[in-house]
N, C-alpha and C. Protein backbone atom coordinates (compact mmCIF):
# COMPACT_ATOMS: atom_id res chain seq x y z
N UNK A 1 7.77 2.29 -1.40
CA UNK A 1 6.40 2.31 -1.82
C UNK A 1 6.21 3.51 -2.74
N UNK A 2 5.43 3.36 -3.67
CA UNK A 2 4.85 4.23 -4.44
C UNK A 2 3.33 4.23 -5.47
N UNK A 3 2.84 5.09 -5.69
CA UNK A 3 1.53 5.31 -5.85
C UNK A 3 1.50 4.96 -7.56
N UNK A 4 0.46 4.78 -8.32
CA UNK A 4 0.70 5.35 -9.47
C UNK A 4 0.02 7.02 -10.24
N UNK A 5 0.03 7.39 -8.88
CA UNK A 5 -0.76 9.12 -9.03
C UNK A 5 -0.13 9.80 -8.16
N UNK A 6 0.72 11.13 -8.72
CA UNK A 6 1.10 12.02 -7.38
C UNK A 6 0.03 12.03 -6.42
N UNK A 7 -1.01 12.52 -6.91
CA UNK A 7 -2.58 12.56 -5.32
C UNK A 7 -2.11 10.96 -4.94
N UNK A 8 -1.61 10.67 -3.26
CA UNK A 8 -1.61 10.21 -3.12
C UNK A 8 -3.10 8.96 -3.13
N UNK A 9 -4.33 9.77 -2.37
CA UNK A 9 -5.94 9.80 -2.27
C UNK A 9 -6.59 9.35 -3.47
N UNK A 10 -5.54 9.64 -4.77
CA UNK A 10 -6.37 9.20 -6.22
C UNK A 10 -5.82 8.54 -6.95
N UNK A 11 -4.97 7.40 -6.05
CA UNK A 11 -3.87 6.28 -6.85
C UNK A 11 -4.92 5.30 -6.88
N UNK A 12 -5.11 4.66 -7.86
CA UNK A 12 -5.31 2.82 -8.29
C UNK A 12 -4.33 2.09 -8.13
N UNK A 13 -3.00 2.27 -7.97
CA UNK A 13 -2.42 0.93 -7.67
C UNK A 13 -1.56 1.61 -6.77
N UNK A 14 -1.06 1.06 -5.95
CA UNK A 14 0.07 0.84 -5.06
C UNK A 14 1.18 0.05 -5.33
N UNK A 15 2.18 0.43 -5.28
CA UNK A 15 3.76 -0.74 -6.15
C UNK A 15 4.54 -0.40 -4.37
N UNK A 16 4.52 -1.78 -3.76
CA UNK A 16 5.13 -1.63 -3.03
C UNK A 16 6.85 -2.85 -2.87
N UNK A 17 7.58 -2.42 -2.64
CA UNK A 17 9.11 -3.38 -2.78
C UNK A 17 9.30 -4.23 -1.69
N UNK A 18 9.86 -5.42 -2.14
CA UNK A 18 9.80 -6.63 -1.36
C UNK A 18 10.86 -6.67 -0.39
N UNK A 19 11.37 -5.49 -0.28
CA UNK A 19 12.70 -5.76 0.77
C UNK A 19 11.82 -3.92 1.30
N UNK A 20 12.06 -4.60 3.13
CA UNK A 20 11.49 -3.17 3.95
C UNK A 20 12.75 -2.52 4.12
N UNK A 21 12.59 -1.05 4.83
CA UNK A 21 13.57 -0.38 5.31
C UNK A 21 15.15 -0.91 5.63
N UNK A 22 14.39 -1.93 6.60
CA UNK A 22 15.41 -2.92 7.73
C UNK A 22 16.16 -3.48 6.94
N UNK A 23 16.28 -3.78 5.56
CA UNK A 23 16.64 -5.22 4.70
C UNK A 23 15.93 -6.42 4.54
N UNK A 24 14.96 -6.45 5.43
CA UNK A 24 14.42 -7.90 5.43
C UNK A 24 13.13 -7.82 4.09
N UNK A 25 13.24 -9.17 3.42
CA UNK A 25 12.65 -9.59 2.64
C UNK A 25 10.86 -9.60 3.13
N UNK A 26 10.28 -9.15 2.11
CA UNK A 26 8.90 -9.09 2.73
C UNK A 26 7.98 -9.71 1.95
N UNK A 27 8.23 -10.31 0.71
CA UNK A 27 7.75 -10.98 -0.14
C UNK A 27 6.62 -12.11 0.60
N UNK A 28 6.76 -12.78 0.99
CA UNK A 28 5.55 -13.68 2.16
C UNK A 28 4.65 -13.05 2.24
N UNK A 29 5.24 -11.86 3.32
CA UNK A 29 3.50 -11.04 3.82
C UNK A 29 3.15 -10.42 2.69
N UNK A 30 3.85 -10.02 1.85
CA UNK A 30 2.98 -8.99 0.68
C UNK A 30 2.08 -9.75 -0.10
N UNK A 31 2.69 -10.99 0.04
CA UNK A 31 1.23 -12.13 -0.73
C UNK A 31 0.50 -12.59 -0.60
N UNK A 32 0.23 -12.16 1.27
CA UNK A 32 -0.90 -12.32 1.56
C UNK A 32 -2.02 -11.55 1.10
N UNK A 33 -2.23 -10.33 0.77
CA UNK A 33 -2.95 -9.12 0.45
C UNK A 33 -3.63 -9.74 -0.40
N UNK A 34 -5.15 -9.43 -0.88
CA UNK A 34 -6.27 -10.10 -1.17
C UNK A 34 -7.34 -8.91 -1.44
N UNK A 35 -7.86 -9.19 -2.72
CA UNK A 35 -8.81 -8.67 -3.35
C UNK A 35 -9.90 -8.06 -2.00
N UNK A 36 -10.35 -7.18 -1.58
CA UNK A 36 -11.73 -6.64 -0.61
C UNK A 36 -10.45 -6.51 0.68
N UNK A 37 -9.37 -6.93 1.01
CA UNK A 37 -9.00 -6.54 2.29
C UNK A 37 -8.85 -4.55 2.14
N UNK A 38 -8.46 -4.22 3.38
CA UNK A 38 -8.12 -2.87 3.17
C UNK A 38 -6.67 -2.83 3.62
N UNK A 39 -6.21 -1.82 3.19
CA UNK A 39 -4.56 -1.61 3.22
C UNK A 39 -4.32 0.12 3.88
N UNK A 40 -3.58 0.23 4.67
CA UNK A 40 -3.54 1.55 5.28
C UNK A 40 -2.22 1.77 5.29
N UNK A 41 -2.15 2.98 4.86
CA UNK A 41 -0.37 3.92 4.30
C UNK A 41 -0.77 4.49 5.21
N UNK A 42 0.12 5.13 6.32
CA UNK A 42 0.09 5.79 7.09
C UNK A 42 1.87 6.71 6.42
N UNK A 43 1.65 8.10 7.55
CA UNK A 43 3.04 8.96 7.63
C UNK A 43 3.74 7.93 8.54
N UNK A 44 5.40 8.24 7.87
CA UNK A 44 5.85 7.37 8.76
C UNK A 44 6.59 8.19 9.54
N UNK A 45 6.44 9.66 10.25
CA UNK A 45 6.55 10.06 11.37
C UNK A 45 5.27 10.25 11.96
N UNK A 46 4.32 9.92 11.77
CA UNK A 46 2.98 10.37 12.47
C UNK A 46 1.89 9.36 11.91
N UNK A 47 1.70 8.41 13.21
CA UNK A 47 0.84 7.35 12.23
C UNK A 47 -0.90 7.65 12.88
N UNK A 48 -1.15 8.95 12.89
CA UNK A 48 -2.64 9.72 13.17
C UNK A 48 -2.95 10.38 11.84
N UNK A 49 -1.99 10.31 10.44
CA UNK A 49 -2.14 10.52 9.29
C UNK A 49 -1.87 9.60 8.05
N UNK A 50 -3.03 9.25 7.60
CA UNK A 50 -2.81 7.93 7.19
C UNK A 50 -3.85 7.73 5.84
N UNK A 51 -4.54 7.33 5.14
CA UNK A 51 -4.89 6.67 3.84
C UNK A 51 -5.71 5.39 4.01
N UNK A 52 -6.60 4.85 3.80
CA UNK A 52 -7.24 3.36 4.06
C UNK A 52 -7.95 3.35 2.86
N UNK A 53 -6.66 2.31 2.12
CA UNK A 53 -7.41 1.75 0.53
C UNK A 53 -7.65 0.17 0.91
N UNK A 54 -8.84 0.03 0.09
CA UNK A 54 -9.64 -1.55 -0.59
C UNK A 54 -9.05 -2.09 -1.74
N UNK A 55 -8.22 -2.70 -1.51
CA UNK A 55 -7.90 -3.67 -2.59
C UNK A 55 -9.10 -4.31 -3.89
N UNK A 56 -8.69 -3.51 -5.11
CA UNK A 56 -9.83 -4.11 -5.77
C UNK A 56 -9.88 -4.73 -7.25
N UNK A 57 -8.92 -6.17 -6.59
CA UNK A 57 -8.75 -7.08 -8.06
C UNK A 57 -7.21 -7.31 -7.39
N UNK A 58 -6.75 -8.28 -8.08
CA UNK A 58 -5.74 -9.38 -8.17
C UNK A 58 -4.32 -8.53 -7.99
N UNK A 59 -3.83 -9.03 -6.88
CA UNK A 59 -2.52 -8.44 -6.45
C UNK A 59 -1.39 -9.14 -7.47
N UNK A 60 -0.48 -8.57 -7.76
CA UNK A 60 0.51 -8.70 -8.57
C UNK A 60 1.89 -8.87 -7.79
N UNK A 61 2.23 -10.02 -7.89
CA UNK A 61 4.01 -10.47 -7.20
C UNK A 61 5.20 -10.69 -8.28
N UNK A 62 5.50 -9.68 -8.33
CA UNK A 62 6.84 -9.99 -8.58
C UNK A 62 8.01 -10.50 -7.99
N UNK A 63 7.92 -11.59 -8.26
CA UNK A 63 9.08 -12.49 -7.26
C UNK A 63 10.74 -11.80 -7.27
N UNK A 64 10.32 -11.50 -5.65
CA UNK A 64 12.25 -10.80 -5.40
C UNK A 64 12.20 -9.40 -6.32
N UNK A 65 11.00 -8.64 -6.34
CA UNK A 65 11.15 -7.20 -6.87
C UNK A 65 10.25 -6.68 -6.23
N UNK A 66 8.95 -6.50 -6.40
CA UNK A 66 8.04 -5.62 -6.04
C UNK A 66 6.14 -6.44 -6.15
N UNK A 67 5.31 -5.72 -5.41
CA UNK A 67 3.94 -6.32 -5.24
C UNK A 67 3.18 -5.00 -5.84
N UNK A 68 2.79 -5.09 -6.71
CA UNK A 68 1.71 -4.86 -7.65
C UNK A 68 0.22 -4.49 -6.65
N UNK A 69 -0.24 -3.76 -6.44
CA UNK A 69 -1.72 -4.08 -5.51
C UNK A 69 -2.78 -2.31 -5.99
N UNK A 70 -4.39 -3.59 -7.25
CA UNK A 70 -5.09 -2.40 -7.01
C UNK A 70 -5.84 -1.76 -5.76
N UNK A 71 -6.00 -0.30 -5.70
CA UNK A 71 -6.65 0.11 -4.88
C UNK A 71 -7.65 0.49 -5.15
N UNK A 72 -8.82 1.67 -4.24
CA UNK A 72 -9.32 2.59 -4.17
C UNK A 72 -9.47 3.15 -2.94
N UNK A 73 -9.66 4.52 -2.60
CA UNK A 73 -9.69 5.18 -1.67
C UNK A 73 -10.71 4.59 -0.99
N UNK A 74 -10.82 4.42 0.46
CA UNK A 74 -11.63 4.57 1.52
C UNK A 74 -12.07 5.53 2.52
N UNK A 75 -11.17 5.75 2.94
CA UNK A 75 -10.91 7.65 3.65
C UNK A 75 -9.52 7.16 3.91
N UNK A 76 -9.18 8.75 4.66
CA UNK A 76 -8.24 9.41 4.71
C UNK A 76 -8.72 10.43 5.79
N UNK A 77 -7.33 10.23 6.61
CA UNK A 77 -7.11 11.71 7.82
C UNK A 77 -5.80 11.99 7.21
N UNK A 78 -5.93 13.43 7.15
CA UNK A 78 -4.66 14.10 6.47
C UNK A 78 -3.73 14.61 7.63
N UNK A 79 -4.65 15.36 8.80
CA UNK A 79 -3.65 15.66 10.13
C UNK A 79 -4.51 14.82 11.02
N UNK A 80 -3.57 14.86 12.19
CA UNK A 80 -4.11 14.08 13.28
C UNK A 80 -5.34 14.91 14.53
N UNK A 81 -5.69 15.80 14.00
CA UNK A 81 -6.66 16.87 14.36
C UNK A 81 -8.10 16.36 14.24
């Protein structure tokens, strides 16, 4: 996954890759994602720090590469405090 803004908090799009960690192909679920849903990046050692963006406008599939998806910020907890 990656942002198109170092600030993670002030990315418009999200480019996330169709194959997870594990190897497995993820292309299916990533096409489910839909204009008004919300999408949450969490740390992936600490999931009490996390990001909750709104999808806003037409997700992008690249078949067998990567999913395209605009955002905007919703909130954000930075520590789990």
């Amino acid at each position: 996954m990656r942002f198109d803004n170092a600030t993670q908090t002030s990315a418009t799009f999200i480019y996330v890759d169709h194959i997870n960690d594990l190897g497995v192909d993820i292309d299916a679920i990533l096409s489910l994602v839909k204009q008004y849903d919300n999408v949450i990046v969490q740390d992936k050692a600490d999931s009490n720090i996390y990001i909750t963006f709104q999808v806003t406008g037409a997700v992008t599939v690249v078949s067998n590469s990567y999913i395209k998806i605009p955002v905007n910020r919703v909130a954000d907890i930075v520590t789990g405090k």
